[in-house]
PDB file of N, CA and C in Angstrom:
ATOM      1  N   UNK A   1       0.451  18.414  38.973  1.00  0.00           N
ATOM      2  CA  UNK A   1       0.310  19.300  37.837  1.00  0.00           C
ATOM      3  C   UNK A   1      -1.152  19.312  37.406  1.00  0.00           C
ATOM      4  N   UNK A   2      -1.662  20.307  36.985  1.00  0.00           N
ATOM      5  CA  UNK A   2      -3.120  20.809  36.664  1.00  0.00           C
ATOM      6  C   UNK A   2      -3.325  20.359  35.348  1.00  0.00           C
ATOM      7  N   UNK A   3      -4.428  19.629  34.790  1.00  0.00           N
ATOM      8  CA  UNK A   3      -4.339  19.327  33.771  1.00  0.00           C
ATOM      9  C   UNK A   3      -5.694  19.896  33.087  1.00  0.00           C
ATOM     10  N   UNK A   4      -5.368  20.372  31.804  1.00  0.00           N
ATOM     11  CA  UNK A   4      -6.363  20.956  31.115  1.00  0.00           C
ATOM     12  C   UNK A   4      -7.321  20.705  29.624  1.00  0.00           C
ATOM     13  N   UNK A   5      -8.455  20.463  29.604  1.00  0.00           N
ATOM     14  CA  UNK A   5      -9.573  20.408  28.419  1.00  0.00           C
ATOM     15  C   UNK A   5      -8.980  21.600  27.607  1.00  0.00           C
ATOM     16  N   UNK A   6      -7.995  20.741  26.617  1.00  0.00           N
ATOM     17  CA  UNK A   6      -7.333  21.763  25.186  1.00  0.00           C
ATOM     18  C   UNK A   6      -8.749  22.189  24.521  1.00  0.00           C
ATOM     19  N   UNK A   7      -9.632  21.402  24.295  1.00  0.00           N
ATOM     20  CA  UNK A   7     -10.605  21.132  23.258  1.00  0.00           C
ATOM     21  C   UNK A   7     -11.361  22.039  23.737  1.00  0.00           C
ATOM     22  N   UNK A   8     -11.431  22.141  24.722  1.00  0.00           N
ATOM     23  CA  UNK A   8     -13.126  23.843  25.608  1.00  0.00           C
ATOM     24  C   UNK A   8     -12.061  24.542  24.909  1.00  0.00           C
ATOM     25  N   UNK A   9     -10.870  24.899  25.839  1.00  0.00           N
ATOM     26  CA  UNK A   9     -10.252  25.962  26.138  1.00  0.00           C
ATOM     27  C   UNK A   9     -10.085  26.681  24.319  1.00  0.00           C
ATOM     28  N   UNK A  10     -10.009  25.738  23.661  1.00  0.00           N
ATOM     29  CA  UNK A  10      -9.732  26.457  22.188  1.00  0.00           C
ATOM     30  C   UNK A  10     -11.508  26.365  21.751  1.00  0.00           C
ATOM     31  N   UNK A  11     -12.326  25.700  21.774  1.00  0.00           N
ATOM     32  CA  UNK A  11     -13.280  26.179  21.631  1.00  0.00           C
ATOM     33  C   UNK A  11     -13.817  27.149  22.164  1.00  0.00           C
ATOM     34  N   UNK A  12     -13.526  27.757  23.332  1.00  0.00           N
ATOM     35  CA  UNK A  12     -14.180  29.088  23.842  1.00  0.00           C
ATOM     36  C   UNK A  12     -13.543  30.595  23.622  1.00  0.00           C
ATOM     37  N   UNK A  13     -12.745  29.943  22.730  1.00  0.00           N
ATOM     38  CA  UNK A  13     -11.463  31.175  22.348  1.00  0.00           C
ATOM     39  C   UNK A  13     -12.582  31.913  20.633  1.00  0.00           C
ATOM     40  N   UNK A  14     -12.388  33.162  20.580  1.00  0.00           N
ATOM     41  CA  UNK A  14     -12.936  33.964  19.831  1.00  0.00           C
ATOM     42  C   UNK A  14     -12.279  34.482  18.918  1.00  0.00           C
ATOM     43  N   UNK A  15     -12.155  33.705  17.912  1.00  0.00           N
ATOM     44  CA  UNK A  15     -10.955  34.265  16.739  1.00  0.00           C
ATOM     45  C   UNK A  15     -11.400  35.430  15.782  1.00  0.00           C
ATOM     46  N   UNK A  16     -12.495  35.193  16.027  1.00  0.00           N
ATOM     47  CA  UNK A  16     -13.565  35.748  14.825  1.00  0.00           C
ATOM     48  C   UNK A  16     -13.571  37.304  15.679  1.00  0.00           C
ATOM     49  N   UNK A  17     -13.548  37.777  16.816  1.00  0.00           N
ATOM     50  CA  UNK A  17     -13.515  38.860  17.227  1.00  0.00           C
ATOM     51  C   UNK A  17     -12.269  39.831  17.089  1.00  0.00           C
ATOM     52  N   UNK A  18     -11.038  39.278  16.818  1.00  0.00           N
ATOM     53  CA  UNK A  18     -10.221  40.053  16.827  1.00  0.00           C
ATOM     54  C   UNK A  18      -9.499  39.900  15.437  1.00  0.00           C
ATOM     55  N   UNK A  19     -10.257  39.022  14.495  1.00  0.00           N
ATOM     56  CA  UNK A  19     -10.128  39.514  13.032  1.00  0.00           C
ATOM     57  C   UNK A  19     -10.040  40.761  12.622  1.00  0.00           C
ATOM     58  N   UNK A  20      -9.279  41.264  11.663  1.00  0.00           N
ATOM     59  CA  UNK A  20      -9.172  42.547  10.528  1.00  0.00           C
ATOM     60  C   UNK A  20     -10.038  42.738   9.738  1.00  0.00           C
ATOM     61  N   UNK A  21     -10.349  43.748   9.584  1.00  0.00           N
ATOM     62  CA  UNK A  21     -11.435  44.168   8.376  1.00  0.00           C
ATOM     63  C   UNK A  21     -10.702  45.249   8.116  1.00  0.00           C
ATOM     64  N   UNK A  22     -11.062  45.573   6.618  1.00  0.00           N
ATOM     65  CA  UNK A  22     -10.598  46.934   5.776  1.00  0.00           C
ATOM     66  C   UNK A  22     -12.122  47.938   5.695  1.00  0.00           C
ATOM     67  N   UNK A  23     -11.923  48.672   6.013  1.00  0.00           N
ATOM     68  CA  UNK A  23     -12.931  49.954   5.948  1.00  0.00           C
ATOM     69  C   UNK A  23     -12.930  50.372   4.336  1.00  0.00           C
ATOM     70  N   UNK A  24     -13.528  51.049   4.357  1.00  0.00           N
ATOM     71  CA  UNK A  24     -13.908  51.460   2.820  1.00  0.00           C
ATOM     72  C   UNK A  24     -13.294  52.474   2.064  1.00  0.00           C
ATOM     73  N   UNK A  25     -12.246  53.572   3.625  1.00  0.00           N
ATOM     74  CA  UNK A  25     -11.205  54.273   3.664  1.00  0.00           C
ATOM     75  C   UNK A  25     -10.212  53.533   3.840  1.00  0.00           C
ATOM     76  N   UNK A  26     -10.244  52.115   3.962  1.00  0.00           N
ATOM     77  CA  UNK A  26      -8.793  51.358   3.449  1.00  0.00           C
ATOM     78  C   UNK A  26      -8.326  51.696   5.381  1.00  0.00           C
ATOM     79  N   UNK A  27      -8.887  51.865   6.192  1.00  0.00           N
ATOM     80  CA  UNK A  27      -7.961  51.183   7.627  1.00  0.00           C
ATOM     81  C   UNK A  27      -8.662  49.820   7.846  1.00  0.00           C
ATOM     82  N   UNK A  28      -7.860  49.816   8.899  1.00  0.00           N
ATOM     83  CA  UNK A  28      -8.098  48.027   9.308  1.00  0.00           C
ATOM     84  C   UNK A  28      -8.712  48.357  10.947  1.00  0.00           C
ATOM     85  N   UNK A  29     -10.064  47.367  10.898  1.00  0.00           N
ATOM     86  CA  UNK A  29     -10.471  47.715  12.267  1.00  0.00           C
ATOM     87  C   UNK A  29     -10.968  46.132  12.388  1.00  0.00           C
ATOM     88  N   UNK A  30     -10.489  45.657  13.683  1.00  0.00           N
ATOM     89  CA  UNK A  30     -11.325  44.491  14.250  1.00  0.00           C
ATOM     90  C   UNK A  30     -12.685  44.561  14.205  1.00  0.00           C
ATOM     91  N   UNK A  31     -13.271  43.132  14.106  1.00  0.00           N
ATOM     92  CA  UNK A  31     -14.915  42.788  14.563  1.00  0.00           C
ATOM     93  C   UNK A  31     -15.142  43.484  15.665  1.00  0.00           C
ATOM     94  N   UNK A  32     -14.445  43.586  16.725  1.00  0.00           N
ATOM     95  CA  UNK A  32     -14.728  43.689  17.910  1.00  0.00           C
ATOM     96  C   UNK A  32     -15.158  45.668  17.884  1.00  0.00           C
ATOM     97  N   UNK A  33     -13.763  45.578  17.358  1.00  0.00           N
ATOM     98  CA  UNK A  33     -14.168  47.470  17.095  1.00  0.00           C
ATOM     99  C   UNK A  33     -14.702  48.235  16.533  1.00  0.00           C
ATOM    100  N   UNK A  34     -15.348  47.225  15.390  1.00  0.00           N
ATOM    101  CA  UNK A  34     -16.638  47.949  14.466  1.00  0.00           C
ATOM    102  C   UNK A  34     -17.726  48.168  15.599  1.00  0.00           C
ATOM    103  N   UNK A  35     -17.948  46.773  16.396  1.00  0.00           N
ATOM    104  CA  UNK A  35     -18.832  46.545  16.963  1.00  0.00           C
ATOM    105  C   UNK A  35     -19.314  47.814  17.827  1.00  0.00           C
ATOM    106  N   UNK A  36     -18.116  47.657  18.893  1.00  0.00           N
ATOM    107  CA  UNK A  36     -18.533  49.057  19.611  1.00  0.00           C
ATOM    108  C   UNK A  36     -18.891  50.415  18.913  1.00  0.00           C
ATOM    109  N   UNK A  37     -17.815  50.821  17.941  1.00  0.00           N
ATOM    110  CA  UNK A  37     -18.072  51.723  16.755  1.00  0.00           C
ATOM    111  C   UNK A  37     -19.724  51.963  16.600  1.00  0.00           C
ATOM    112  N   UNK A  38     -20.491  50.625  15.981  1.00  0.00           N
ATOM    113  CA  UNK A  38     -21.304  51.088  15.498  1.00  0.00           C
ATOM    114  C   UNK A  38     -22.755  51.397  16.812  1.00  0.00           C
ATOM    115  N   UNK A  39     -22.118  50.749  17.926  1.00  0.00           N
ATOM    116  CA  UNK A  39     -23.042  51.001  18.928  1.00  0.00           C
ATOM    117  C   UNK A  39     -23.018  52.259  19.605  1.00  0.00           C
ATOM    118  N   UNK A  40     -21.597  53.104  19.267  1.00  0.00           N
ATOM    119  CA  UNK A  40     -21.795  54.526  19.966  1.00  0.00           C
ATOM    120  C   UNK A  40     -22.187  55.003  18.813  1.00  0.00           C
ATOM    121  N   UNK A  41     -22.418  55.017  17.626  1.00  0.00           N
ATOM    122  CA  UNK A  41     -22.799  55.474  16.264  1.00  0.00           C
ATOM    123  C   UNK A  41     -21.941  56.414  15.531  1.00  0.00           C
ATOM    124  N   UNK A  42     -20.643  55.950  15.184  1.00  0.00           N
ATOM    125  CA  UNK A  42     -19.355  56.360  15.031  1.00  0.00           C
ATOM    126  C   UNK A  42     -19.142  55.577  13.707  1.00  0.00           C
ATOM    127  N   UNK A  43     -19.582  56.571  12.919  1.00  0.00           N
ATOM    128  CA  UNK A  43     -18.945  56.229  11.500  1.00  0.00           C
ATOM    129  C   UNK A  43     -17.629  55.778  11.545  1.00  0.00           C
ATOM    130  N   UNK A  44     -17.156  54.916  11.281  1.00  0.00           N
ATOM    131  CA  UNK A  44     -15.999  54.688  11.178  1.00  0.00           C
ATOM    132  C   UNK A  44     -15.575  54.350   9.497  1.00  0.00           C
ATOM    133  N   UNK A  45     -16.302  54.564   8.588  1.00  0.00           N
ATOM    134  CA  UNK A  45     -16.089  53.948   7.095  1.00  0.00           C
ATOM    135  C   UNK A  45     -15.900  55.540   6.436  1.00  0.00           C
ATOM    136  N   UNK A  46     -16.067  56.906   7.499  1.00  0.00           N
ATOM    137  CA  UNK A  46     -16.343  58.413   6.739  1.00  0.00           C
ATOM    138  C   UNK A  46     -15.046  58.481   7.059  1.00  0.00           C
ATOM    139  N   UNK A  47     -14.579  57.847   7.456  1.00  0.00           N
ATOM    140  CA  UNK A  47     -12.790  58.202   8.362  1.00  0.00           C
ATOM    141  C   UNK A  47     -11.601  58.237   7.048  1.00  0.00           C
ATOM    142  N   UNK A  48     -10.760  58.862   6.801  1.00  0.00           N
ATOM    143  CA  UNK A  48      -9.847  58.480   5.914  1.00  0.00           C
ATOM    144  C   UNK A  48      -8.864  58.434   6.390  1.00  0.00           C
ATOM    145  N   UNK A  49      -8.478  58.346   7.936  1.00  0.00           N
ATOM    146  CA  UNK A  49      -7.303  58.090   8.790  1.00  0.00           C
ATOM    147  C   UNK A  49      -8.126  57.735   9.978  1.00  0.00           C
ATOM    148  N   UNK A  50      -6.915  56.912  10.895  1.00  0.00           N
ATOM    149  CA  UNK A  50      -6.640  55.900  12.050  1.00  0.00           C
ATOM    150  C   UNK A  50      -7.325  57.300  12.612  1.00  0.00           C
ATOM    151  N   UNK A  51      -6.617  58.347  12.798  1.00  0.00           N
ATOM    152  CA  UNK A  51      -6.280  59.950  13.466  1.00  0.00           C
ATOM    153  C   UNK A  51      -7.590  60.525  13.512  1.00  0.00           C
ATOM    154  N   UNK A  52      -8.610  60.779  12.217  1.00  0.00           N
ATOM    155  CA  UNK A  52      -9.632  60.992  11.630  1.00  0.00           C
ATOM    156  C   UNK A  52     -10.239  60.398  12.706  1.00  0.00           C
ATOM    157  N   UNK A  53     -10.830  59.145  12.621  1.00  0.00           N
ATOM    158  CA  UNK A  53     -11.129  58.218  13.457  1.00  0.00           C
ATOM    159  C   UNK A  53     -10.999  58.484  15.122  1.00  0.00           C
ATOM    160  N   UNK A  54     -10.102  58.671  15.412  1.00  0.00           N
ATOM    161  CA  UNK A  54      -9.814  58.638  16.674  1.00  0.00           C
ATOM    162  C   UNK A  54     -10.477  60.110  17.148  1.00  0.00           C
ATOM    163  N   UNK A  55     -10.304  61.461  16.733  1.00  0.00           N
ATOM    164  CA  UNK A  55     -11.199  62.643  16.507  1.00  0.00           C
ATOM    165  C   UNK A  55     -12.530  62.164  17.126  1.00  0.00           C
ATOM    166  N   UNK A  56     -13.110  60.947  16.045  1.00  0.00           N
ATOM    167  CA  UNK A  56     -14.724  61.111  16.417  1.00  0.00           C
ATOM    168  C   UNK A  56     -15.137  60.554  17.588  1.00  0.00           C
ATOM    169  N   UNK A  57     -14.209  59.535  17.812  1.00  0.00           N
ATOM    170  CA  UNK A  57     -14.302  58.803  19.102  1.00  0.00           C
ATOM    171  C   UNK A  57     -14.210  59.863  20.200  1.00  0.00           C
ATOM    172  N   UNK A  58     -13.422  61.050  20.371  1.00  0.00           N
ATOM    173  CA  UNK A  58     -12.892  61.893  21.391  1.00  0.00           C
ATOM    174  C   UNK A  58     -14.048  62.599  21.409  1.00  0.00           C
ATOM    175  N   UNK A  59     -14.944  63.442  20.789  1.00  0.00           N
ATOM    176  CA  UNK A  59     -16.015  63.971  20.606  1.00  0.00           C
ATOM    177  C   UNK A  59     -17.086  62.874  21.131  1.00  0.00           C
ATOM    178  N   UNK A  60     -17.326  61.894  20.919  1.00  0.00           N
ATOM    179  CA  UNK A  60     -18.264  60.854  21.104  1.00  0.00           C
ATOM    180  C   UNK A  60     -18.352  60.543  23.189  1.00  0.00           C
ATOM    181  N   UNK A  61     -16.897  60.481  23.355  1.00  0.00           N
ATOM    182  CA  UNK A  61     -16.502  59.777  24.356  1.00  0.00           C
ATOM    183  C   UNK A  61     -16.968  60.972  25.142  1.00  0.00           C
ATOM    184  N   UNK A  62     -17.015  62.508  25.316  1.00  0.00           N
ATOM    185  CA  UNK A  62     -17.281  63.059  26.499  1.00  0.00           C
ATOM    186  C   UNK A  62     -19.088  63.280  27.065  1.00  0.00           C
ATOM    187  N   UNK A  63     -20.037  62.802  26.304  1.00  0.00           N
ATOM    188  CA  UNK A  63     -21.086  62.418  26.486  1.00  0.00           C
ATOM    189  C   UNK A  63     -21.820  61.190  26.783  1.00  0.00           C
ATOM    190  N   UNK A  64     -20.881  60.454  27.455  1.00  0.00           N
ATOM    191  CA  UNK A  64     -21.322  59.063  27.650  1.00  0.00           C
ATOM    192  C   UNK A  64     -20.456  59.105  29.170  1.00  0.00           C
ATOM    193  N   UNK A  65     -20.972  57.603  29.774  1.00  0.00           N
ATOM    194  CA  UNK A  65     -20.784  57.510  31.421  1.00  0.00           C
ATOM    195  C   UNK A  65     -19.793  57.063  31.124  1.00  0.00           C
ATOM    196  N   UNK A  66     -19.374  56.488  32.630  1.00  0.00           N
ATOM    197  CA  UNK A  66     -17.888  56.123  32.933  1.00  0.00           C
ATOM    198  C   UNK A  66     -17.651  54.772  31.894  1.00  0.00           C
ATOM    199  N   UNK A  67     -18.647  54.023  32.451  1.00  0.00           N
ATOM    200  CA  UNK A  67     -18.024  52.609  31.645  1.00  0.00           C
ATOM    201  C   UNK A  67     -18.110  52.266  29.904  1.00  0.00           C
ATOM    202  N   UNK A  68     -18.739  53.477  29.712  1.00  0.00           N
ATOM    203  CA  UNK A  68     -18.997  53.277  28.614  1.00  0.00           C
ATOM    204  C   UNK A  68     -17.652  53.912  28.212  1.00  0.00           C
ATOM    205  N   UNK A  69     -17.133  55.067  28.533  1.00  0.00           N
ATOM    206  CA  UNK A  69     -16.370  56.100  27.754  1.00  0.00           C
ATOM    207  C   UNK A  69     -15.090  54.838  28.574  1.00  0.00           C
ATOM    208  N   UNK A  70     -14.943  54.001  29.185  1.00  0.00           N
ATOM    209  CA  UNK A  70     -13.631  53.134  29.180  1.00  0.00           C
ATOM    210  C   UNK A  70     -13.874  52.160  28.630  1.00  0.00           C
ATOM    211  N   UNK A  71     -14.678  51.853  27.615  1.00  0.00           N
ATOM    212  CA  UNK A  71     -15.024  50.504  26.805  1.00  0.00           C
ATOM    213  C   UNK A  71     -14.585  51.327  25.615  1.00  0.00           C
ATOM    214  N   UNK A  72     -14.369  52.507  25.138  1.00  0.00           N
ATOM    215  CA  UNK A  72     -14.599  53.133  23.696  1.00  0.00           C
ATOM    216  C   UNK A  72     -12.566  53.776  24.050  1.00  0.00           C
ATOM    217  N   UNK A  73     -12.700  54.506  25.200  1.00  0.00           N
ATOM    218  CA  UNK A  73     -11.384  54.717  25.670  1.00  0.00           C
ATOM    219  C   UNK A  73     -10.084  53.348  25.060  1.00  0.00           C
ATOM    220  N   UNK A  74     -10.823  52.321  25.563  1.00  0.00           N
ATOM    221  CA  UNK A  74      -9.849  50.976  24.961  1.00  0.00           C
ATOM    222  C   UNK A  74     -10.090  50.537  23.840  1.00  0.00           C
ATOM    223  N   UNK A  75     -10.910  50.844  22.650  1.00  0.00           N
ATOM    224  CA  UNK A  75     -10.995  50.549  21.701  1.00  0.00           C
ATOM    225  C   UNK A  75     -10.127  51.926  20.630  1.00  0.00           C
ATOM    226  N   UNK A  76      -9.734  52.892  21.782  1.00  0.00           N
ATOM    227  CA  UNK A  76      -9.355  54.318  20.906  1.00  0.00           C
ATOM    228  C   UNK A  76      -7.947  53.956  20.920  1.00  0.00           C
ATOM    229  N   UNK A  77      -7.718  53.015  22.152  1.00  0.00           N
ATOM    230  CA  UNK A  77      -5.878  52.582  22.756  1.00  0.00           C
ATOM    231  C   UNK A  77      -5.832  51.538  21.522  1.00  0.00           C
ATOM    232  N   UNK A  78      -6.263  50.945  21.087  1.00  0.00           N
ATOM    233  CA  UNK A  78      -6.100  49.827  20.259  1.00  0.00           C
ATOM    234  C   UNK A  78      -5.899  50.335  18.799  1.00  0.00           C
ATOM    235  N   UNK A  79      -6.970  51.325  18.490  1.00  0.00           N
ATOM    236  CA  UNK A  79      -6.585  51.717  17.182  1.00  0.00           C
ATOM    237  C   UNK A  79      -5.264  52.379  17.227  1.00  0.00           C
ATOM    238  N   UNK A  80      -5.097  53.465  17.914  1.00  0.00           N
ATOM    239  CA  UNK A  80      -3.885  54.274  18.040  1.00  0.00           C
ATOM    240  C   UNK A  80      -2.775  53.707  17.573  1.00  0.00           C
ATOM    241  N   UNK A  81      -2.976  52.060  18.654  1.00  0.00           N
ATOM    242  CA  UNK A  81      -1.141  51.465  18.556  1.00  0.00           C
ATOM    243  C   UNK A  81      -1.490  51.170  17.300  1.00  0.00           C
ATOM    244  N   UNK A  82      -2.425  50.648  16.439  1.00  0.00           N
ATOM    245  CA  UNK A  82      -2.094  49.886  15.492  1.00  0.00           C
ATOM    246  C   UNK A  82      -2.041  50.481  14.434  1.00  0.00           C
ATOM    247  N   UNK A  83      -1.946  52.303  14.423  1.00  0.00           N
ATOM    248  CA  UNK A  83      -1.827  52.964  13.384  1.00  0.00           C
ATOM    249  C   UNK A  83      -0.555  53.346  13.514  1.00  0.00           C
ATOM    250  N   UNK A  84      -0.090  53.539  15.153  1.00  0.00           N
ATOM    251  CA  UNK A  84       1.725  53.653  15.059  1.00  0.00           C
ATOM    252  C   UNK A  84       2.406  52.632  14.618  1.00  0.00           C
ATOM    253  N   UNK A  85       2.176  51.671  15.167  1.00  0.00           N
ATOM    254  CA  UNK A  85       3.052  50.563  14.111  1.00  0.00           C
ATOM    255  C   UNK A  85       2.872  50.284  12.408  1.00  0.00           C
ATOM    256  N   UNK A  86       1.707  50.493  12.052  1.00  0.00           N
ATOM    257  CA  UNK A  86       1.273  50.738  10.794  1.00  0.00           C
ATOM    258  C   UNK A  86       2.370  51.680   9.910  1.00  0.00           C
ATOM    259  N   UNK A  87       2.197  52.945  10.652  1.00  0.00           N
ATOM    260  CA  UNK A  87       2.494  53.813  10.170  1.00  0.00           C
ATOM    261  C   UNK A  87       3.771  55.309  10.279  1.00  0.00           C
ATOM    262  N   UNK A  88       4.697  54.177  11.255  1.00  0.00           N
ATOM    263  CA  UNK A  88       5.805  54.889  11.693  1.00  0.00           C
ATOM    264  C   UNK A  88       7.133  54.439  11.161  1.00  0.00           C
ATOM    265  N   UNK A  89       8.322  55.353  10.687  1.00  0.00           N
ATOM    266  CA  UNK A  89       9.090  54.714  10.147  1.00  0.00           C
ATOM    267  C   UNK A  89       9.915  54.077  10.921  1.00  0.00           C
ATOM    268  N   UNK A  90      10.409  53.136  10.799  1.00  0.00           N
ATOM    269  CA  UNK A  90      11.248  52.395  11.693  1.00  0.00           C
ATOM    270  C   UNK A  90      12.768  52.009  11.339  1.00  0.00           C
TER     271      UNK A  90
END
């Protein structure tokens, strides 16, 4: 049996990246997704919906290369789900 350093393995773990933040329009966006956000230069605080949001990203995303528009592509998959579960009745 393989035995493993608990102590790296949780020290190299990034909690702080996939924390919640509240926008100033009141959504919730990870560290991680401001991040990219603010590097394609995507207001994300003018947004007053998940939907709103996702708009600017789609506009943003067809002027940029491949890897970029699948780094922003997966940050658009992430908001999406977390505005359907947010915001669907169940």
């Amino acid at each position: 049996m393989k035995e493993y350093n608990i102590e790296k393995l949780v020290n190299s773990l990034d909690f702080e990246k996939n924390k919640l933040h509240k926008t100033k329009q009141n959504l919730f966006l990870t560290t991680y997704e401001i991040e990219v956000l603010m590097r394609y230069h995507i207001n994300y605080n003018k947004c007053k919906t998940a939907k709103e949001l996702l708009q600017e990203v789609e506009y943003k995303i067809v002027d940029l290369e491949k890897e970029q528009q699948e780094e922003l592509d997966q940050i658009a998959m992430s908001i999406a789900e977390r505005d359907y579960y947010q915001n669907t009745r169940k």
